[in-house]
N, C-alpha and C. Protein backbone atom coordinates (compact mmCIF):
# COMPACT_ATOMS: atom_id res chain seq x y z
N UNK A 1 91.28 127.68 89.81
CA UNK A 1 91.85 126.66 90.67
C UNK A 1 91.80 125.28 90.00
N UNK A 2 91.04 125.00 89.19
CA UNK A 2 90.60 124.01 88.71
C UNK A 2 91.54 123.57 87.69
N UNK A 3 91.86 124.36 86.65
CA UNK A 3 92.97 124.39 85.60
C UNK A 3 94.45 124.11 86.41
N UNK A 4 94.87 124.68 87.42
CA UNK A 4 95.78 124.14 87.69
C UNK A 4 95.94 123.00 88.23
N UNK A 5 94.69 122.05 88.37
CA UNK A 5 94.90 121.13 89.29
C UNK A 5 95.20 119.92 87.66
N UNK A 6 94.42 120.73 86.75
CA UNK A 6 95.31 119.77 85.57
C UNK A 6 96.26 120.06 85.20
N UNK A 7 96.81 120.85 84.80
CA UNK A 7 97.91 121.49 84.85
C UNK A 7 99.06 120.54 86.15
N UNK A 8 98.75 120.17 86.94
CA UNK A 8 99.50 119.81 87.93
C UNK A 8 99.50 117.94 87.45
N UNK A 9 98.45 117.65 87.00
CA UNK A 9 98.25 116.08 86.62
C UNK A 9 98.79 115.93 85.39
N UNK A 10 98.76 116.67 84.47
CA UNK A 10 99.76 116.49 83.37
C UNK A 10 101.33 116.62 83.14
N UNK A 11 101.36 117.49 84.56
CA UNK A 11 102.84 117.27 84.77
C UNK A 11 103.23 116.18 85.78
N UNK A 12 102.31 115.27 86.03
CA UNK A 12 102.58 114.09 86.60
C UNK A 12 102.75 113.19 85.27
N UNK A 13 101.90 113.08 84.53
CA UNK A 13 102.19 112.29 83.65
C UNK A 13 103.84 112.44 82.70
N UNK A 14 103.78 113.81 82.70
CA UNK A 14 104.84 113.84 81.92
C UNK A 14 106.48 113.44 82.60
N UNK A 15 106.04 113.58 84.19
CA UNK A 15 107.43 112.74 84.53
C UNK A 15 107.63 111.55 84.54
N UNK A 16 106.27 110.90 84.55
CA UNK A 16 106.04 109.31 84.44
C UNK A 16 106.88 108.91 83.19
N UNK A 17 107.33 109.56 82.06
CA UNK A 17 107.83 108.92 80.55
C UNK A 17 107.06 108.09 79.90
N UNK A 18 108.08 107.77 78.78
CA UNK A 18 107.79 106.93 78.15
C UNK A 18 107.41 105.39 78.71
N UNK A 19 106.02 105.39 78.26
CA UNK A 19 105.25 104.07 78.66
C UNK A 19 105.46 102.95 77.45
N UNK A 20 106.25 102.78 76.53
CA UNK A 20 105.88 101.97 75.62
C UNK A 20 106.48 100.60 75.91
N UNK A 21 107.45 100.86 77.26
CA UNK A 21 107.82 99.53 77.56
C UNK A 21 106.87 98.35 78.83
N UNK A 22 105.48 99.11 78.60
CA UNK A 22 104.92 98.64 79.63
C UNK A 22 104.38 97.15 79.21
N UNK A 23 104.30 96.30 79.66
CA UNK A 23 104.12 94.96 78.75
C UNK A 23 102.75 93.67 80.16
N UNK A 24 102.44 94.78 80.92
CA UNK A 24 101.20 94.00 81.84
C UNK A 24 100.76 95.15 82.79
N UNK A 25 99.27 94.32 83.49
CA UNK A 25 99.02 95.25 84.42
C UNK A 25 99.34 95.76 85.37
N UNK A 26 100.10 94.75 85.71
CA UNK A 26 101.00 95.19 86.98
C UNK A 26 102.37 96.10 86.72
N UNK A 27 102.85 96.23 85.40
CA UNK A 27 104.12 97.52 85.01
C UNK A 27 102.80 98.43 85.52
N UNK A 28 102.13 98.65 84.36
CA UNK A 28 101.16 99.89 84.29
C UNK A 28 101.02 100.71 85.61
N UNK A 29 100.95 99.88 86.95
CA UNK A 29 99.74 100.08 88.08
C UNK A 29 101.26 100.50 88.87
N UNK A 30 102.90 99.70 88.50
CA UNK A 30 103.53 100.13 89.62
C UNK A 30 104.13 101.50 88.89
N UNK A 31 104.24 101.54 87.59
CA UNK A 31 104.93 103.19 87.13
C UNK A 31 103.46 104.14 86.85
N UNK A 32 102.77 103.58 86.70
CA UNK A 32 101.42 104.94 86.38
C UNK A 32 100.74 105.44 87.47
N UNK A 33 99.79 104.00 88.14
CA UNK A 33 98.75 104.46 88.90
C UNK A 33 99.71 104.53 89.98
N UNK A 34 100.70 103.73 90.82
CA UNK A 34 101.43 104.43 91.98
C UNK A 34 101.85 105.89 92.03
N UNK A 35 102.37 105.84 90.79
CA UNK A 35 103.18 107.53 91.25
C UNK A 35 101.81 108.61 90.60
N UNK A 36 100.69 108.31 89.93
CA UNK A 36 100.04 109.35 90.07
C UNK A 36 98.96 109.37 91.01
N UNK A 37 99.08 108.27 92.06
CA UNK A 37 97.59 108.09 93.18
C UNK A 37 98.68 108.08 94.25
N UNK A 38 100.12 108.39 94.48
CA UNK A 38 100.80 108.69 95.54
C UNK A 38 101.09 107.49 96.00
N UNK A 39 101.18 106.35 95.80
CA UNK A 39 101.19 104.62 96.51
C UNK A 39 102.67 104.71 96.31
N UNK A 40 103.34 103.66 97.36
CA UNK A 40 104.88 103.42 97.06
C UNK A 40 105.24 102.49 95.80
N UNK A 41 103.84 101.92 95.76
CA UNK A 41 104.52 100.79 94.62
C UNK A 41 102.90 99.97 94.28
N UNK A 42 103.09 99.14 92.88
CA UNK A 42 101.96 98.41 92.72
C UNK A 42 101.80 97.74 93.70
N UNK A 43 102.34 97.01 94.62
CA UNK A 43 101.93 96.08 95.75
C UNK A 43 101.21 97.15 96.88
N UNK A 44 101.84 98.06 97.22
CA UNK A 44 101.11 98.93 97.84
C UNK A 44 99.56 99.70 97.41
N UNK A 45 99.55 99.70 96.31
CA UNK A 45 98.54 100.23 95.62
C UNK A 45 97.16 99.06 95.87
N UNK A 46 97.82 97.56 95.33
CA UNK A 46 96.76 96.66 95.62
C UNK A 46 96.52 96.31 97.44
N UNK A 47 97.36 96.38 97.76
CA UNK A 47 97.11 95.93 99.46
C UNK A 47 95.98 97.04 100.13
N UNK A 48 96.28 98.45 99.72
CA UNK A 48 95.37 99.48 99.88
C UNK A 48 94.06 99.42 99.34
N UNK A 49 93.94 99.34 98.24
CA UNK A 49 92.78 98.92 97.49
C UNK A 49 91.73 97.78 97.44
N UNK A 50 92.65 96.87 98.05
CA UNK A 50 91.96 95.27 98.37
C UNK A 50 90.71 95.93 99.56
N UNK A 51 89.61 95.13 98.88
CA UNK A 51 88.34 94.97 99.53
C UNK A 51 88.63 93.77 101.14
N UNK A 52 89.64 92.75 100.90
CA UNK A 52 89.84 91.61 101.91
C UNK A 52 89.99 92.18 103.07
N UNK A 53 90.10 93.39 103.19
CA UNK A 53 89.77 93.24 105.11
C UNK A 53 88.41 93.78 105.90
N UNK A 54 87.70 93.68 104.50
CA UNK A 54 86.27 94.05 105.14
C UNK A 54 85.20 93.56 104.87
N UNK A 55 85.70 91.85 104.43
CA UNK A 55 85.23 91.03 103.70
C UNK A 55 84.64 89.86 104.68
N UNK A 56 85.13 89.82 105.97
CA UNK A 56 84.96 89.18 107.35
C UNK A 56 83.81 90.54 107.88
N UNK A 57 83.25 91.29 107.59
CA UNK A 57 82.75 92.46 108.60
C UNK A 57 81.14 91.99 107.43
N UNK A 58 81.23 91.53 106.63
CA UNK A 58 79.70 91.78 105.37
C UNK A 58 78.85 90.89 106.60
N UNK A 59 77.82 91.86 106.25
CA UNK A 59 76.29 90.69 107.14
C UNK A 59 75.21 90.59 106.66
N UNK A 60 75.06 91.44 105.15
CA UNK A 60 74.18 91.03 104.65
C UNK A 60 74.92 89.75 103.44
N UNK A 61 73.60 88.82 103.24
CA UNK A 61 73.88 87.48 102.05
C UNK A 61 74.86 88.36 100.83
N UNK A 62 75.93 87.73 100.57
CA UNK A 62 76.35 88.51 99.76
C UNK A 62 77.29 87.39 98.64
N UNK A 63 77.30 87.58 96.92
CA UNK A 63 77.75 86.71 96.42
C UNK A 63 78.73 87.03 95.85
N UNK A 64 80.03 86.45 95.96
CA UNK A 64 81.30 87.16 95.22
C UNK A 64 81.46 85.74 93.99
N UNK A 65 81.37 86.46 92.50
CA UNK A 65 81.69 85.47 91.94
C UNK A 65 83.51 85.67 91.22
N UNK A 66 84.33 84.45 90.83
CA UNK A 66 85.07 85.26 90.45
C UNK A 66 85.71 84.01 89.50
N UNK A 67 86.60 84.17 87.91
CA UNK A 67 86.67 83.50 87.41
C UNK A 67 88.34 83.29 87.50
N UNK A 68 88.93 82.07 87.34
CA UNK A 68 90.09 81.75 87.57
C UNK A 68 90.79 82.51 86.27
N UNK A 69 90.29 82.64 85.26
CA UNK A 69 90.88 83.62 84.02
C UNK A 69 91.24 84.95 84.17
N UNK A 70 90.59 85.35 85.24
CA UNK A 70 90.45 87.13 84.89
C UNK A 70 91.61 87.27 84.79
N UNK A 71 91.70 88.38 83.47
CA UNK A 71 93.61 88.51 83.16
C UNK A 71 93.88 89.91 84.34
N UNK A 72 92.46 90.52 85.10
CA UNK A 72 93.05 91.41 86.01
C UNK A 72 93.25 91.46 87.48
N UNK A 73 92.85 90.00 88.14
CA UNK A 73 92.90 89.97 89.64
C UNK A 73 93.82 88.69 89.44
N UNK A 74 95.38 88.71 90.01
CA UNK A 74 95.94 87.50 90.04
C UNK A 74 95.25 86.39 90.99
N UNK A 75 96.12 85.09 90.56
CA UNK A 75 95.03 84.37 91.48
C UNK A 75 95.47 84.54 93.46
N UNK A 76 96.45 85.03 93.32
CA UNK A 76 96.83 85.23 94.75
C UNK A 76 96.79 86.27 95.75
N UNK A 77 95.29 87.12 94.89
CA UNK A 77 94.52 88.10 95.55
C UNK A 77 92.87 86.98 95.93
N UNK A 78 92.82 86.20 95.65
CA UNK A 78 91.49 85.67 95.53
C UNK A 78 91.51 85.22 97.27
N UNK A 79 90.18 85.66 97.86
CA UNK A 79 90.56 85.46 99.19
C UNK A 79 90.21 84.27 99.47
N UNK A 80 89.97 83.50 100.29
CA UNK A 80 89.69 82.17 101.01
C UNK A 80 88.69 82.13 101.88
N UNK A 81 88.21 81.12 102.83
CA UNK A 81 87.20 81.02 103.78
C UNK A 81 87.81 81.97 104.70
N UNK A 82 88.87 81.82 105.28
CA UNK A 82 89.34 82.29 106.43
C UNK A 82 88.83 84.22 106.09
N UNK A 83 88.78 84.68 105.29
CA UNK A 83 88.60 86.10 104.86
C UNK A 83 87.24 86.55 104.66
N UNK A 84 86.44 85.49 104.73
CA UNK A 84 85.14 85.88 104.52
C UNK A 84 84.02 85.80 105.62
N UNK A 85 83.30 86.32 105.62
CA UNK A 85 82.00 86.03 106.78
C UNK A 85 80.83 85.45 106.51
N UNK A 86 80.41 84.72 107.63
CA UNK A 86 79.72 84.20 107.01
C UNK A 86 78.71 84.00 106.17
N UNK A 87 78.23 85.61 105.83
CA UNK A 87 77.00 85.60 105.13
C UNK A 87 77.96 85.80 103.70
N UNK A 88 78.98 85.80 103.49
CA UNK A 88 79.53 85.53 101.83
C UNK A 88 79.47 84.57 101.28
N UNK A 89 79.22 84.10 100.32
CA UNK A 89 79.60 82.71 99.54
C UNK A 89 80.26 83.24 98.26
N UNK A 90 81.71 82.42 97.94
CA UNK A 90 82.42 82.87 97.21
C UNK A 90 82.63 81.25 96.16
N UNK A 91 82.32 81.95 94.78
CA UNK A 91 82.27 81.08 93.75
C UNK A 91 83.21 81.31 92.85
N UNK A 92 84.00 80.38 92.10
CA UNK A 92 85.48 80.48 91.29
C UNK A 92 84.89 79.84 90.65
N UNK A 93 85.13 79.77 89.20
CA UNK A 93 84.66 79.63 87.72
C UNK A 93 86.52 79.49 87.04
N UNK A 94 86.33 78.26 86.47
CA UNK A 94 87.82 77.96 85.36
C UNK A 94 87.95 79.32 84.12
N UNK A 95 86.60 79.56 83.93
CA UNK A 95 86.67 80.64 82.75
C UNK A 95 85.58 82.33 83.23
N UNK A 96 85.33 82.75 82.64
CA UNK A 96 84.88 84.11 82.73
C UNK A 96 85.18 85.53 82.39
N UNK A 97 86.35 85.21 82.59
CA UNK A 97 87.41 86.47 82.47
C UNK A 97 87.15 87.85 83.17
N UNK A 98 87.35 88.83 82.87
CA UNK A 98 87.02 89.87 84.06
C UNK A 98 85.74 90.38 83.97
N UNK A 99 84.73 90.13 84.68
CA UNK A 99 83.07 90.26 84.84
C UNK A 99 82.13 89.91 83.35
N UNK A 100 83.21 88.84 82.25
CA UNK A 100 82.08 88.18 81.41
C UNK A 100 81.38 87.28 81.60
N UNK A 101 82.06 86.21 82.17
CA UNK A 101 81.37 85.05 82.56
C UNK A 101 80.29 84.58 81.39
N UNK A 102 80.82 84.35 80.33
CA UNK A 102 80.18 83.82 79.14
C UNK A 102 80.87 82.72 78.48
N UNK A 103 80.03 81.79 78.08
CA UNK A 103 80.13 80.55 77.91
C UNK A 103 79.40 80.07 76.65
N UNK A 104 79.72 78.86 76.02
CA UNK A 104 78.60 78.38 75.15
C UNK A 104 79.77 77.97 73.75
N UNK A 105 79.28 77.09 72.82
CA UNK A 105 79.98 76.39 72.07
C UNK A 105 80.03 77.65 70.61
N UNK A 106 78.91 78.19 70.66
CA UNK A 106 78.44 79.55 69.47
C UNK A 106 78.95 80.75 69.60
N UNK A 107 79.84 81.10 69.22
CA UNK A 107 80.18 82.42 69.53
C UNK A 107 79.00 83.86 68.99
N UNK A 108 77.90 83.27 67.92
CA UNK A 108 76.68 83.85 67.87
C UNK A 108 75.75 83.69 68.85
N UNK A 109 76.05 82.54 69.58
CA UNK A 109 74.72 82.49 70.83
C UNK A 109 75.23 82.24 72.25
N UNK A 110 76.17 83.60 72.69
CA UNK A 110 76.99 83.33 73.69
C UNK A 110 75.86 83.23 74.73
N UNK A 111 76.38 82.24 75.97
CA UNK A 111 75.45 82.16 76.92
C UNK A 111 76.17 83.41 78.25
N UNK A 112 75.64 83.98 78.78
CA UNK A 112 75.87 84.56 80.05
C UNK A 112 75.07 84.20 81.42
N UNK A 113 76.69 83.28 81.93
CA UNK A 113 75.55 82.92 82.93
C UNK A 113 75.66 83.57 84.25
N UNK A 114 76.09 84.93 84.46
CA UNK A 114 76.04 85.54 85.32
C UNK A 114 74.24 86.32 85.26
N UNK A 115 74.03 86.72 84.43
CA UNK A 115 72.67 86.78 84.59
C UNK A 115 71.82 86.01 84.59
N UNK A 116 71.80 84.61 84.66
CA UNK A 116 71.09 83.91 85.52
C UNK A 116 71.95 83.55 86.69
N UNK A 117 72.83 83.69 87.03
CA UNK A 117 73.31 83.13 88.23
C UNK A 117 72.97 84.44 89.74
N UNK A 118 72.87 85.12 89.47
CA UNK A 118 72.99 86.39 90.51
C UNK A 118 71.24 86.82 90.60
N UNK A 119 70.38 86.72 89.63
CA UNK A 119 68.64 86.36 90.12
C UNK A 119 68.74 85.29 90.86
N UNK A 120 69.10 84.24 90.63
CA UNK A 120 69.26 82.97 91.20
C UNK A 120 69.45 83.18 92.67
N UNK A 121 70.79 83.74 93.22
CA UNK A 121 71.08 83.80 94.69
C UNK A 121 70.28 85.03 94.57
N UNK A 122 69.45 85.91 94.49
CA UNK A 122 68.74 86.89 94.97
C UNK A 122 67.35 85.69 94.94
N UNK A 123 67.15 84.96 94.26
CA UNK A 123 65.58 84.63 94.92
C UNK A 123 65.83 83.65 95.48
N UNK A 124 66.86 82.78 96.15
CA UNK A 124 67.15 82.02 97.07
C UNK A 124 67.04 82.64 98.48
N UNK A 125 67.86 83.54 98.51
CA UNK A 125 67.83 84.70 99.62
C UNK A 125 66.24 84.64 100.28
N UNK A 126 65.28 85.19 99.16
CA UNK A 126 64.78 85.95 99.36
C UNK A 126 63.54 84.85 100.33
N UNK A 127 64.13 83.42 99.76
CA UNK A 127 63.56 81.81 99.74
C UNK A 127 63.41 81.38 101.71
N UNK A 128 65.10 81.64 102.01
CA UNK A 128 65.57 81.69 102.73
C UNK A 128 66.07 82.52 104.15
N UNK A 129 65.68 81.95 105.04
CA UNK A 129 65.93 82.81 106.40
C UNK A 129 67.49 83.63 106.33
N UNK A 130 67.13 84.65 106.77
CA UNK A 130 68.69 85.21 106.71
C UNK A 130 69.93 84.77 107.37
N UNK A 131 69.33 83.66 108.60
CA UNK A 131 70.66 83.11 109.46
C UNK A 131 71.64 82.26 107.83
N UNK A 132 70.70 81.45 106.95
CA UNK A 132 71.04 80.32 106.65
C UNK A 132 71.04 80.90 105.02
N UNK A 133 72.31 80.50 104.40
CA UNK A 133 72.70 81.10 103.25
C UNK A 133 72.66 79.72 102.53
N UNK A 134 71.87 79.56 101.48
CA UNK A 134 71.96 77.81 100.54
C UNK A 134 72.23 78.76 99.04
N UNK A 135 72.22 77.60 98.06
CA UNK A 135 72.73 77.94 96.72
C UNK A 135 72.21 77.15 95.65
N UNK A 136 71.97 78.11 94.39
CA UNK A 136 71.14 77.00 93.83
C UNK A 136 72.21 76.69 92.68
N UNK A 137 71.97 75.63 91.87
CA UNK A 137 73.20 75.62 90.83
C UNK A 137 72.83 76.26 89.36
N UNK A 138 73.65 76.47 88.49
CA UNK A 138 73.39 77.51 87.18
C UNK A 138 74.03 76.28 86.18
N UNK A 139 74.22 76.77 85.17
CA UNK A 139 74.48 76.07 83.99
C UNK A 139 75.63 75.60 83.61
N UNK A 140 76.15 76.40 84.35
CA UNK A 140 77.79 76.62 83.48
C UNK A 140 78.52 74.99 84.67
N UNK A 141 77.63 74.27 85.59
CA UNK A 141 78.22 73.03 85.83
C UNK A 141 79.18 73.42 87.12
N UNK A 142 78.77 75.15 87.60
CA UNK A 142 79.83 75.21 89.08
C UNK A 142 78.99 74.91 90.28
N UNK A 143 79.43 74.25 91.38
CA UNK A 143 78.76 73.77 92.21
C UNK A 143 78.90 75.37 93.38
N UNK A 144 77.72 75.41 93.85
CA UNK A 144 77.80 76.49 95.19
C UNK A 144 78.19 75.80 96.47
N UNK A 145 79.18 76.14 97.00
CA UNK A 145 79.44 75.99 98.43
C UNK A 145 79.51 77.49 99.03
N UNK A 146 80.54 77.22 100.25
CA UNK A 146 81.39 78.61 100.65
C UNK A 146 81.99 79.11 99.81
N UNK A 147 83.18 78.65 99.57
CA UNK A 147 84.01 78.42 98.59
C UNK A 147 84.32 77.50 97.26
N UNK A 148 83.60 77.63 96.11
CA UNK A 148 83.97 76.48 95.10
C UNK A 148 84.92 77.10 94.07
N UNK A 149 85.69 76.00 93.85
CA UNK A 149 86.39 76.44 92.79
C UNK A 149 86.58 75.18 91.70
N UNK A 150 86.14 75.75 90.70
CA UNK A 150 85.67 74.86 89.45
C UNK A 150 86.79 74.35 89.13
C-alpha cells in the first residue's frame, strides 16, 4: 500500500512539468505545493496555512519575532495589533532574514541576537505576573512594545 502511495506522488510531480521557469516562492507554492497539497492556488495555500486566526485565541505570554527581510513571509502576511491577543507581543526587525536574526559589523564574529533576545522575554515572564506582559531591550537597538517595527 505504501509503494503506491509513491507511486501516486510521483505521478503528481510528473504532471506538475517542467519547473525551470520558476523564478520565486510564490511560482513554486502556486504550481508545486498547490497542486500537490490539493489547494486552489498559492493564495489559498497561504490563507489556509496562516497561523492569524488563532493568533487572537494565545493566552499564554507569547513572543513573535519577525524581520522585515525575510525573503519568505511577504510583508503583507505580517499581522497587526488588531490580530493578536493580548498576551502576544510582536517584534519587527529591518534585518534578520528568515529565523537568522544576525547582526554585527564581522562576518567572523556574527552576533545572534535572537538568542539573547528570547532568554530575555522568558526571564521577564518568569519576572512578571502573568496578567502584565513588559519587555526588556536586546542589542540589535529594537525597542519592545505590542507591536514594534524597527
Amino acid at each position: 500500500m505504501k509503494k503506491l502511495g509513491k507511486i501516486e506522488e510521483y505521478r503528481k510531480l510528473e504532471r506538475i512539468g517542467n519547473l525551470s521557469a520558476i523564478k520565486s516562492f510564490w511560482e513554486f507554492d502556486e504550481y508545486v505545493t498547490a497542486r500537490l497539497f490539493n489547494f486552489n492556488s498559492a493564495g489559498d495555500y497561504y490563507q489556509q496555512a496562516s497561523c492569524r486566526p488563532y493568533l487572537k485565541r494565545i493566552s499564554t505570554p507569547t513572543l513573535i519575532l519577525h524581520a522585515k527581510n525575510d525573503p519568505l513571509v511577504c510583508r503583507n502576511a505580517i499581522p497587526n495589533e488588531k490580530h493578536l491577543s493580548p498576551a502576544v507581543s510582536m517584534e519587527i526587525s529591518n534585518s534578520g532574514g528568515h529565523v537568522g536574526f544576525v547582526t554585527g559589523n564581522n562576518p567572523f564574529q556574527p552576533f545572534y541576537w535572537l538568542e539573547e533576545r528570547i532568554p530575555a522575554f522568558l526571564t521577564q515572564q518568569l519576572k512578571t505576573d502573568k496578567q502584565t506582559v513588559t519587555h526588556t531591550p536586546c542589542k540589535n537597538n529594537t525597542q519592545h512594545n505590542k507591536i514594534h517595527i524597527a
